[in-house]
PDB file of N, CA and C in Angstrom:
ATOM      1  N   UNK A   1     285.447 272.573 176.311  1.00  0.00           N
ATOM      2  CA  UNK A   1     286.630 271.947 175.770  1.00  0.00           C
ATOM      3  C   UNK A   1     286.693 270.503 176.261  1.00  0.00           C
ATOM      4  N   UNK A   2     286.872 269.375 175.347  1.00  0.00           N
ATOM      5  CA  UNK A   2     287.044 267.887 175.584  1.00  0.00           C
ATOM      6  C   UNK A   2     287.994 268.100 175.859  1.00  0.00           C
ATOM      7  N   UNK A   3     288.688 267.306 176.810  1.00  0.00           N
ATOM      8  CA  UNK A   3     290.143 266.938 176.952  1.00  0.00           C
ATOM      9  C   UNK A   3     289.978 265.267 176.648  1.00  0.00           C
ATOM     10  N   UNK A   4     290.198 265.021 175.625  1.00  0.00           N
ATOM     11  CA  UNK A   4     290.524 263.477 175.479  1.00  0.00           C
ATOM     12  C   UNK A   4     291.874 263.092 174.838  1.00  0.00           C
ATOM     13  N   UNK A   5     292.479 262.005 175.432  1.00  0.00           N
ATOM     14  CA  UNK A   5     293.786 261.511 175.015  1.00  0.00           C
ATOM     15  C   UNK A   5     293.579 260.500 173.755  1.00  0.00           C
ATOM     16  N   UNK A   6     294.626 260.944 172.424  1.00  0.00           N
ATOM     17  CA  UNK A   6     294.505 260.129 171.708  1.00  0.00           C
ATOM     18  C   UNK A   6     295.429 259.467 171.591  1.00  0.00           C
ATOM     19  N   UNK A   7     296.038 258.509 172.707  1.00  0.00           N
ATOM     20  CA  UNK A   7     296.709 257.390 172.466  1.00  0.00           C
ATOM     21  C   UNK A   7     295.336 256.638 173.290  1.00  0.00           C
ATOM     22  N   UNK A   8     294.280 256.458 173.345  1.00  0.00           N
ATOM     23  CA  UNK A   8     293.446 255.446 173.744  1.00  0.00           C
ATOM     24  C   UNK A   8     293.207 255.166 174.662  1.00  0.00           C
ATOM     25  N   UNK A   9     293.405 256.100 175.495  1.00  0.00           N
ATOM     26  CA  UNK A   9     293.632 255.779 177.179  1.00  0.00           C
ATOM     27  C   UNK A   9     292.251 256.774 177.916  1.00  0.00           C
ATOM     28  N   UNK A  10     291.622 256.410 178.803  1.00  0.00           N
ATOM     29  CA  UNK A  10     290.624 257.610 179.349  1.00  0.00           C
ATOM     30  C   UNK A  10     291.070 257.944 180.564  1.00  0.00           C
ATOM     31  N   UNK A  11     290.884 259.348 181.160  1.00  0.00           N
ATOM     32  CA  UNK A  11     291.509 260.021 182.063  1.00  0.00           C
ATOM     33  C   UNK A  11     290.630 258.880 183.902  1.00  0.00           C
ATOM     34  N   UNK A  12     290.727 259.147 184.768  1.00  0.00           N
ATOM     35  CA  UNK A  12     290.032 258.865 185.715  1.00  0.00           C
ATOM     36  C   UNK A  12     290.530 259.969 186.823  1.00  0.00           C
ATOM     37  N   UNK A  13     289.445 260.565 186.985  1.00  0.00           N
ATOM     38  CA  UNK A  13     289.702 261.860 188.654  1.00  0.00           C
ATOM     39  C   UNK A  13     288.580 260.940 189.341  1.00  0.00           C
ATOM     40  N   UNK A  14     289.965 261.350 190.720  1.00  0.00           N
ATOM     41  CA  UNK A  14     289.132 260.877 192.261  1.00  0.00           C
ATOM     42  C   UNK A  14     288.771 262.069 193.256  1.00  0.00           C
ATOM     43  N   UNK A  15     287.721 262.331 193.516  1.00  0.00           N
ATOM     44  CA  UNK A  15     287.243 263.900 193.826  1.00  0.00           C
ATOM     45  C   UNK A  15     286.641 262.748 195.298  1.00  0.00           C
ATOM     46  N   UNK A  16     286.969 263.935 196.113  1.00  0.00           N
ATOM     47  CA  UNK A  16     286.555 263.810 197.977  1.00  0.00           C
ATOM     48  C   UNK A  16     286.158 265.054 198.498  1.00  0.00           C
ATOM     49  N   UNK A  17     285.024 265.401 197.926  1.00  0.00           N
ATOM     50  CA  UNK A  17     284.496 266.951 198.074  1.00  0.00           C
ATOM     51  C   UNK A  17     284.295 267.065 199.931  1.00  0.00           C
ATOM     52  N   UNK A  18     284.719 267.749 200.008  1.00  0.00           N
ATOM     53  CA  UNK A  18     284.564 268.940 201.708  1.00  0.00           C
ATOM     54  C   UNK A  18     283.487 269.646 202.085  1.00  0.00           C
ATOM     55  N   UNK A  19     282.921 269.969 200.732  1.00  0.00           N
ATOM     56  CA  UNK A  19     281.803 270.819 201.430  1.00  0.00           C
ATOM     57  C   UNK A  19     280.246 270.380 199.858  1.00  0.00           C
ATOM     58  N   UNK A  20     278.823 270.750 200.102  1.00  0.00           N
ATOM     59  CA  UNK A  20     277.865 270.137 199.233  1.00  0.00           C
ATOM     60  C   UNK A  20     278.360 270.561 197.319  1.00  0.00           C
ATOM     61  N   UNK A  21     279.344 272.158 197.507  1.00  0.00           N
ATOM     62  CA  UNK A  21     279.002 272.908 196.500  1.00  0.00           C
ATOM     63  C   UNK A  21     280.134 272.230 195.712  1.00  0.00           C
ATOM     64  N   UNK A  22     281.245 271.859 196.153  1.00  0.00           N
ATOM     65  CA  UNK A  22     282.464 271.147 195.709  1.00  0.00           C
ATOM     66  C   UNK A  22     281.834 269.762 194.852  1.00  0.00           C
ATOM     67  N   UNK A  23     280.856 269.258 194.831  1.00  0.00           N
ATOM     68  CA  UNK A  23     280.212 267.774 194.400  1.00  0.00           C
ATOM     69  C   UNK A  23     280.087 268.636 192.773  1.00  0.00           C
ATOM     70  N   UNK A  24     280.008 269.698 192.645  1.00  0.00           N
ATOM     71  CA  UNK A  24     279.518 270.000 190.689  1.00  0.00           C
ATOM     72  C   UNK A  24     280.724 269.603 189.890  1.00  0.00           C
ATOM     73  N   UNK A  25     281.984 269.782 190.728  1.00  0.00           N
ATOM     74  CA  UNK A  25     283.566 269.331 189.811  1.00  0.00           C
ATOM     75  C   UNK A  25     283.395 268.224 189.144  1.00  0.00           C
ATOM     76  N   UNK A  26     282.579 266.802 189.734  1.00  0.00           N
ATOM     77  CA  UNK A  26     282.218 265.761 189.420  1.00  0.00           C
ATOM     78  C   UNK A  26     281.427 265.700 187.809  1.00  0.00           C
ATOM     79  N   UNK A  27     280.728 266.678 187.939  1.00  0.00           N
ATOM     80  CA  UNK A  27     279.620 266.904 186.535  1.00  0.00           C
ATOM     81  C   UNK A  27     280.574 267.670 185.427  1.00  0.00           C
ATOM     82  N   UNK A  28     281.409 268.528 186.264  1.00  0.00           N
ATOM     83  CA  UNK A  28     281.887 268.973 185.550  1.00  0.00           C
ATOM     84  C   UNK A  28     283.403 268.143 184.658  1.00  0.00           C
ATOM     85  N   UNK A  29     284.120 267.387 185.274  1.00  0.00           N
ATOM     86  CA  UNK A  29     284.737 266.315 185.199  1.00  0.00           C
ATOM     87  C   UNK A  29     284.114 265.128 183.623  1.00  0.00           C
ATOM     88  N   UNK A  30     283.272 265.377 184.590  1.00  0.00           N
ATOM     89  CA  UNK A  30     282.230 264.171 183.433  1.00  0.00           C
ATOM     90  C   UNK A  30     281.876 265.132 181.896  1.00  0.00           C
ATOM     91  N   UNK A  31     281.558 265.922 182.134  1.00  0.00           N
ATOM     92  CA  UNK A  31     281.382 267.115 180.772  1.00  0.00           C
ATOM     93  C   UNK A  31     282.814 267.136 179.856  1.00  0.00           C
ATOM     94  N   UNK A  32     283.476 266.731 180.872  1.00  0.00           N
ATOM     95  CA  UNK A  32     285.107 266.963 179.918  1.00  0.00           C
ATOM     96  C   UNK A  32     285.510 265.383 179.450  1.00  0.00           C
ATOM     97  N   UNK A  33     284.641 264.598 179.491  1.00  0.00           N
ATOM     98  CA  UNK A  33     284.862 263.723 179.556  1.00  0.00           C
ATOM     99  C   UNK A  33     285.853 262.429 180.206  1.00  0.00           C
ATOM    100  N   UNK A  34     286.046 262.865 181.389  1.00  0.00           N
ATOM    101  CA  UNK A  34     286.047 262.047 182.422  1.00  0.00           C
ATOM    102  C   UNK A  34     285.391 261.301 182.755  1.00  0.00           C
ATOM    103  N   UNK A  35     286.523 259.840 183.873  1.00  0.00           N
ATOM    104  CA  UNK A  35     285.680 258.969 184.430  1.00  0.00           C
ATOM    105  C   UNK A  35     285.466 259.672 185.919  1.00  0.00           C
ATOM    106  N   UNK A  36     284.737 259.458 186.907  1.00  0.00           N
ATOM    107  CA  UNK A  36     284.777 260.020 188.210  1.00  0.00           C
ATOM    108  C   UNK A  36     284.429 259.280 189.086  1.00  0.00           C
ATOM    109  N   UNK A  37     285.553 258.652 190.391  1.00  0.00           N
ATOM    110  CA  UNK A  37     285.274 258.252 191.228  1.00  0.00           C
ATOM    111  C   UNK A  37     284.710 259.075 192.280  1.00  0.00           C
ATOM    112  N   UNK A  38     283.542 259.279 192.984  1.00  0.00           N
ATOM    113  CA  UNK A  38     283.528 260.601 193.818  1.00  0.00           C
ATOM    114  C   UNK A  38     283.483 260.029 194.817  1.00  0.00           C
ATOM    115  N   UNK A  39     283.952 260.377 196.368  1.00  0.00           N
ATOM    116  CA  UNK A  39     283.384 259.802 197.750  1.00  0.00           C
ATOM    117  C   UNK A  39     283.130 260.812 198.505  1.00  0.00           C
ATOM    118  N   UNK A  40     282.204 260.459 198.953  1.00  0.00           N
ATOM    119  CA  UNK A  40     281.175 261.734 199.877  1.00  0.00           C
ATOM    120  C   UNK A  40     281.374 261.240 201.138  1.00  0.00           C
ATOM    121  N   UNK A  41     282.370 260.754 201.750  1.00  0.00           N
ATOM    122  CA  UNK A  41     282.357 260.275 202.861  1.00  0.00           C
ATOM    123  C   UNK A  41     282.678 261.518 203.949  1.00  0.00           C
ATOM    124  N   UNK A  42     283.268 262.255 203.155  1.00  0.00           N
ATOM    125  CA  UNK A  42     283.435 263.710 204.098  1.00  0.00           C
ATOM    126  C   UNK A  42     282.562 264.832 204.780  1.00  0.00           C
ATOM    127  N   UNK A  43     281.145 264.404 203.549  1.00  0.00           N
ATOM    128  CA  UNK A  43     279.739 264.986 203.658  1.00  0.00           C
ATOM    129  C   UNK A  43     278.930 264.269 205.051  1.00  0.00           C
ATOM    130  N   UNK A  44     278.280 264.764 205.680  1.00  0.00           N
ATOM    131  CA  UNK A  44     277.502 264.311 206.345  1.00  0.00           C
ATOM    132  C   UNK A  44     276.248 263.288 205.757  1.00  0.00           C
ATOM    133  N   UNK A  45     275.580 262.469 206.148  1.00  0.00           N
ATOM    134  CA  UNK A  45     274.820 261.772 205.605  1.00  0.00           C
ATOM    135  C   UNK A  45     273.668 262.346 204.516  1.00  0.00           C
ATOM    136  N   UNK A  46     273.051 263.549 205.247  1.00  0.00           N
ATOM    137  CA  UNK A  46     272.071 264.435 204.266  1.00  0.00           C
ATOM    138  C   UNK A  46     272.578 265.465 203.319  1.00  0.00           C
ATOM    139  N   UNK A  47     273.900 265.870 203.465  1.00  0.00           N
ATOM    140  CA  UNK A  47     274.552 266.344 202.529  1.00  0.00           C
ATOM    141  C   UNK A  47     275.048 265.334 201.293  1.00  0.00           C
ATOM    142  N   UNK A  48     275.692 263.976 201.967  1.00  0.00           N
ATOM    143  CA  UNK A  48     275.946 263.180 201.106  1.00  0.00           C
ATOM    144  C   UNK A  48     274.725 263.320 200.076  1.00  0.00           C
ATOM    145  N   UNK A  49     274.029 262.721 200.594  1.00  0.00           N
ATOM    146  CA  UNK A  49     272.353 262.113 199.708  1.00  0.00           C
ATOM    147  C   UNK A  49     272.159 263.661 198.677  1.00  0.00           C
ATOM    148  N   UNK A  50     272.041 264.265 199.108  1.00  0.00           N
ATOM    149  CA  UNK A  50     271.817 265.878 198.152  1.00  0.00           C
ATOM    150  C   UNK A  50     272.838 266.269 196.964  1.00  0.00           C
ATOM    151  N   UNK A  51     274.331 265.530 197.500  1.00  0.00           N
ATOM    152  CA  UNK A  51     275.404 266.185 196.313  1.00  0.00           C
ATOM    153  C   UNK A  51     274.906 264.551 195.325  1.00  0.00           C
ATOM    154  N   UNK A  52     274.914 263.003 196.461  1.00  0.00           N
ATOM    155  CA  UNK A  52     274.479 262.364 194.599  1.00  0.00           C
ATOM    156  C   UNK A  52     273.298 262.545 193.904  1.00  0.00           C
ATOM    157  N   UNK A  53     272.717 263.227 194.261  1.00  0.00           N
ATOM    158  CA  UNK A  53     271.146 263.380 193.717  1.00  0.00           C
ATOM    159  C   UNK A  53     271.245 264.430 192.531  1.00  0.00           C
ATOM    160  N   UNK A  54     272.183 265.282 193.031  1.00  0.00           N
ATOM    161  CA  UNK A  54     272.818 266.591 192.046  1.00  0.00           C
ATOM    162  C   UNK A  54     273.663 266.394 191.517  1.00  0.00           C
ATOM    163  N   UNK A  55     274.739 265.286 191.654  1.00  0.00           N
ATOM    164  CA  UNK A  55     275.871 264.651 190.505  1.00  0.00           C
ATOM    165  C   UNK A  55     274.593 263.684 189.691  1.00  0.00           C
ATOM    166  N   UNK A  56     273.800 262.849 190.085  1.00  0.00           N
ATOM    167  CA  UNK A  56     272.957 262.468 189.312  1.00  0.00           C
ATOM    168  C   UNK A  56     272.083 262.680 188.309  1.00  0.00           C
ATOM    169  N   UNK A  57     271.393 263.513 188.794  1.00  0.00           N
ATOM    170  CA  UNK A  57     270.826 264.015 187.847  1.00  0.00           C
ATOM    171  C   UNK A  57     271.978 265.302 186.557  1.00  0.00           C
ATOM    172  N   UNK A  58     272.811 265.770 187.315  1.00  0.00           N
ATOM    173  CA  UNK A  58     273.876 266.331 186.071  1.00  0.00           C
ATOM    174  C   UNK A  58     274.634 265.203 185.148  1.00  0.00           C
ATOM    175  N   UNK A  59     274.586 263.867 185.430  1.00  0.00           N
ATOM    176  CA  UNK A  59     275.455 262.639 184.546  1.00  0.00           C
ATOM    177  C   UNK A  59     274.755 262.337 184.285  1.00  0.00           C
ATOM    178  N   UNK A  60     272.965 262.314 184.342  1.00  0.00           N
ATOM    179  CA  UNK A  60     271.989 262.020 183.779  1.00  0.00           C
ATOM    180  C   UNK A  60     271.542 262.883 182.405  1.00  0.00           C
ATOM    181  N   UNK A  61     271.834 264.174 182.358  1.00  0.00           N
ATOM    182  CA  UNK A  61     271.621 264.977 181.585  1.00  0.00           C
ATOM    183  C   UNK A  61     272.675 265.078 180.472  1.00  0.00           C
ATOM    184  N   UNK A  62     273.802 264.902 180.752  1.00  0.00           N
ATOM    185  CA  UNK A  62     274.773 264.376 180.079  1.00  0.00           C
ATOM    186  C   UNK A  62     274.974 262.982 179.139  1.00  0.00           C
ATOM    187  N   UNK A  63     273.862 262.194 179.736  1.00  0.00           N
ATOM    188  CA  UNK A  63     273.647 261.085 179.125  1.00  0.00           C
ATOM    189  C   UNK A  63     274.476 260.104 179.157  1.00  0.00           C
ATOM    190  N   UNK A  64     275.323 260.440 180.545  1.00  0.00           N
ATOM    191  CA  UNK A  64     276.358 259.480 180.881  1.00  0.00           C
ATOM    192  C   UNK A  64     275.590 258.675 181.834  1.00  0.00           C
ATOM    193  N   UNK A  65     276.447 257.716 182.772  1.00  0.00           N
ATOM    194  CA  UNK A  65     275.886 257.065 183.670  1.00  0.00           C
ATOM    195  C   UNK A  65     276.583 256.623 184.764  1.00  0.00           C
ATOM    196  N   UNK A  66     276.494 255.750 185.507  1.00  0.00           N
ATOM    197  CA  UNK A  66     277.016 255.824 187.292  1.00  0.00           C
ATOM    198  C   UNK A  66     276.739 254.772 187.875  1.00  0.00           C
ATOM    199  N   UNK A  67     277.051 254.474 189.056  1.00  0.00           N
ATOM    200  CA  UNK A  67     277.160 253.041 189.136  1.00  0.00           C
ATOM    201  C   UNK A  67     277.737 253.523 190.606  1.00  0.00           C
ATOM    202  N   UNK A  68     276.830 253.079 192.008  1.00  0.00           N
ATOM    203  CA  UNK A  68     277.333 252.731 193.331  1.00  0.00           C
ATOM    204  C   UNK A  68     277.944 251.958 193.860  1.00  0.00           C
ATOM    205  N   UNK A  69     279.039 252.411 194.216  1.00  0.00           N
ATOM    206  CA  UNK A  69     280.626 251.122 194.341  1.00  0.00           C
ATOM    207  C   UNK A  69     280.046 250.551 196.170  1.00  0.00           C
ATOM    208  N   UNK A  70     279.991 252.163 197.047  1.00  0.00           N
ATOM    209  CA  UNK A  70     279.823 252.193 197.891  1.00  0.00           C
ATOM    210  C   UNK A  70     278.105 252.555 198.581  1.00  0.00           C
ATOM    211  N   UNK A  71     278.190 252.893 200.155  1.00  0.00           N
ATOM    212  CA  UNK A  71     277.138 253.812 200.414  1.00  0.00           C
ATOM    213  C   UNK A  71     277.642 255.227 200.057  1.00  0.00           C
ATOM    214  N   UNK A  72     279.168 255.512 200.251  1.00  0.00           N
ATOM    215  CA  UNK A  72     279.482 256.926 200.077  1.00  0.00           C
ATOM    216  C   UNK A  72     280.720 257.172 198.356  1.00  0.00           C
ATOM    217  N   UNK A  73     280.070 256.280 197.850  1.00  0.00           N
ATOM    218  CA  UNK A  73     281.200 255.903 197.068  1.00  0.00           C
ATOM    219  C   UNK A  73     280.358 256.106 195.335  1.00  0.00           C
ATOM    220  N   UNK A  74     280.445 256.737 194.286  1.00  0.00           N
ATOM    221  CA  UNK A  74     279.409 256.261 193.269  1.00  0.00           C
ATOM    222  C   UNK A  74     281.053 256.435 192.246  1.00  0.00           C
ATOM    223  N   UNK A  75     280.664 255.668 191.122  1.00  0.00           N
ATOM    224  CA  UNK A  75     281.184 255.790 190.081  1.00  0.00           C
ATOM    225  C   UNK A  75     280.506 256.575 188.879  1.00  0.00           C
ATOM    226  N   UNK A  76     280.945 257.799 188.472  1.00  0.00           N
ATOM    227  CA  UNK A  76     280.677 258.466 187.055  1.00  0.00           C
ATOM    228  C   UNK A  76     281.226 258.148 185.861  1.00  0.00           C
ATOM    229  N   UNK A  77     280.605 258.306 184.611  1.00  0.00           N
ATOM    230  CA  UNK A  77     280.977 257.604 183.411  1.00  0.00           C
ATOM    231  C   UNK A  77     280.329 258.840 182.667  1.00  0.00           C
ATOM    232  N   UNK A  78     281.045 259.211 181.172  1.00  0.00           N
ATOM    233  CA  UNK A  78     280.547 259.966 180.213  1.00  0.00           C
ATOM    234  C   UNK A  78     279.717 259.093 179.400  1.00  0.00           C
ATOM    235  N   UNK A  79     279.360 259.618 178.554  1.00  0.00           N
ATOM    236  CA  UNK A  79     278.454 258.604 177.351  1.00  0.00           C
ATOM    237  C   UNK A  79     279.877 258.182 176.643  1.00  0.00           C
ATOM    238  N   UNK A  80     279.385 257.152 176.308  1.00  0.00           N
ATOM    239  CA  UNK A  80     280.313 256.249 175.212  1.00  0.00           C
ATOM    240  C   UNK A  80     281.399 255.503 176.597  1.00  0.00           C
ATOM    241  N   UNK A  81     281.811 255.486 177.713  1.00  0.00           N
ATOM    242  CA  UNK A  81     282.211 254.748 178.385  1.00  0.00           C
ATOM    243  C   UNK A  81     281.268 253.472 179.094  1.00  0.00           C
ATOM    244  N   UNK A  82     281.562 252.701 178.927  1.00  0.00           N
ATOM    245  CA  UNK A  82     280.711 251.506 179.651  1.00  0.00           C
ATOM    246  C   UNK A  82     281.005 251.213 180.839  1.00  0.00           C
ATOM    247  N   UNK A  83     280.561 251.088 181.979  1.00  0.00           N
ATOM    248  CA  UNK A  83     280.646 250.660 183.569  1.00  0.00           C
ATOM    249  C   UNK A  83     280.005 248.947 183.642  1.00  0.00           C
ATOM    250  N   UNK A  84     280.710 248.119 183.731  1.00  0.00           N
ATOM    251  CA  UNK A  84     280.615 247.011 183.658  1.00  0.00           C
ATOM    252  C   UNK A  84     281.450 245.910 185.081  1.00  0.00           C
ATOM    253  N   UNK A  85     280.435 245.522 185.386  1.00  0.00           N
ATOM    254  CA  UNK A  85     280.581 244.748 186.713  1.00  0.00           C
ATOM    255  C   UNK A  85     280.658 242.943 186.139  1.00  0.00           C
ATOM    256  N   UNK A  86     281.885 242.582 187.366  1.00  0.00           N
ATOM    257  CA  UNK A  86     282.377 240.937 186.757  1.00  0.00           C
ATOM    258  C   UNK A  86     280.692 240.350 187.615  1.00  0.00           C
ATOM    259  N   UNK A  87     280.403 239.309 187.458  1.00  0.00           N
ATOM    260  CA  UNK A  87     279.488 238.322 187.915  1.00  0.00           C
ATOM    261  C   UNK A  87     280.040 238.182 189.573  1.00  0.00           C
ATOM    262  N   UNK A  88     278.817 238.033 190.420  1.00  0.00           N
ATOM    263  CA  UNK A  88     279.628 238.066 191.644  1.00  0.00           C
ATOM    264  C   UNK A  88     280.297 238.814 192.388  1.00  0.00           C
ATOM    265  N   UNK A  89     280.472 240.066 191.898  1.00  0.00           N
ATOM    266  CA  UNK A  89     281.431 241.467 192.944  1.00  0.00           C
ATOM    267  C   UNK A  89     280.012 242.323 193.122  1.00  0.00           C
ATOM    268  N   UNK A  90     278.605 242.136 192.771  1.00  0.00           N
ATOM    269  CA  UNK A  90     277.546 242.905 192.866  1.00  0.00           C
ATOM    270  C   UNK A  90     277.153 243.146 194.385  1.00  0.00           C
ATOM    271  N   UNK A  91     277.647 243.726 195.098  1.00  0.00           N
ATOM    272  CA  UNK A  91     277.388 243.602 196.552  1.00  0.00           C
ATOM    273  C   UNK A  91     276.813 245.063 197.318  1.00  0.00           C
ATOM    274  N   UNK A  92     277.470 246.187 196.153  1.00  0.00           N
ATOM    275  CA  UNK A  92     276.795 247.568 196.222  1.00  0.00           C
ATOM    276  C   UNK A  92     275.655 247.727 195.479  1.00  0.00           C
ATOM    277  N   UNK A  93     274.504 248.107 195.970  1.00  0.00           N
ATOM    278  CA  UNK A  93     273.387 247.872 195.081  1.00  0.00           C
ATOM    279  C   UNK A  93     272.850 249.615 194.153  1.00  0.00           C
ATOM    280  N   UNK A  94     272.740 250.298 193.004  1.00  0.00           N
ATOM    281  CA  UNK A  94     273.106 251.624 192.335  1.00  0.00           C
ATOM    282  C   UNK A  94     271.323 251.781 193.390  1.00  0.00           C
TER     283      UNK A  94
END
């Protein structure tokens, strides 16, 4: 089921997963067409690295895309949303 709003507006969830298995809400988020801020800052470093590798490759398959704000920080996008950075704020590298 899409949940999309038709007054023109797109939803945005901010997910701070607790544990590795909690990181799929993100894919799943994105499947419903959501935007998704996720921060893994709660994950340990090798857990971090494992849930974006697995939100990645699930927004990859989706044919959406993503964009690293932070080290613990990524931005999710469905297809048909664009992630677009001003000139000059490029300081997180994806």
């Amino acid at each position: 089921m899409v949940n999309s709003r038709s007054d023109g507006w797109h939803d945005v969830v901010v997910l701070m997963p607790d544990q590795f298995n909690d990181a799929l809400e993100a894919v799943l988020a994105v499947r419903e067409q959501r935007t998704v801020v996720l921060n893994l800052s709660r994950l340990t470093p090798d857990l971090a690295q494992r849930a974006a590798d697995l939100v990645s490759g699930g927004v990859h398959a989706l044919d959406g895309q993503q964009q690293r704000i932070s080290e613990t920080v990524l931005l999710l996008a469905p297809a048909g949303v664009a992630i677009n950075r001003i000139a000059g704020t490029d300081r997180a590298q994806p």
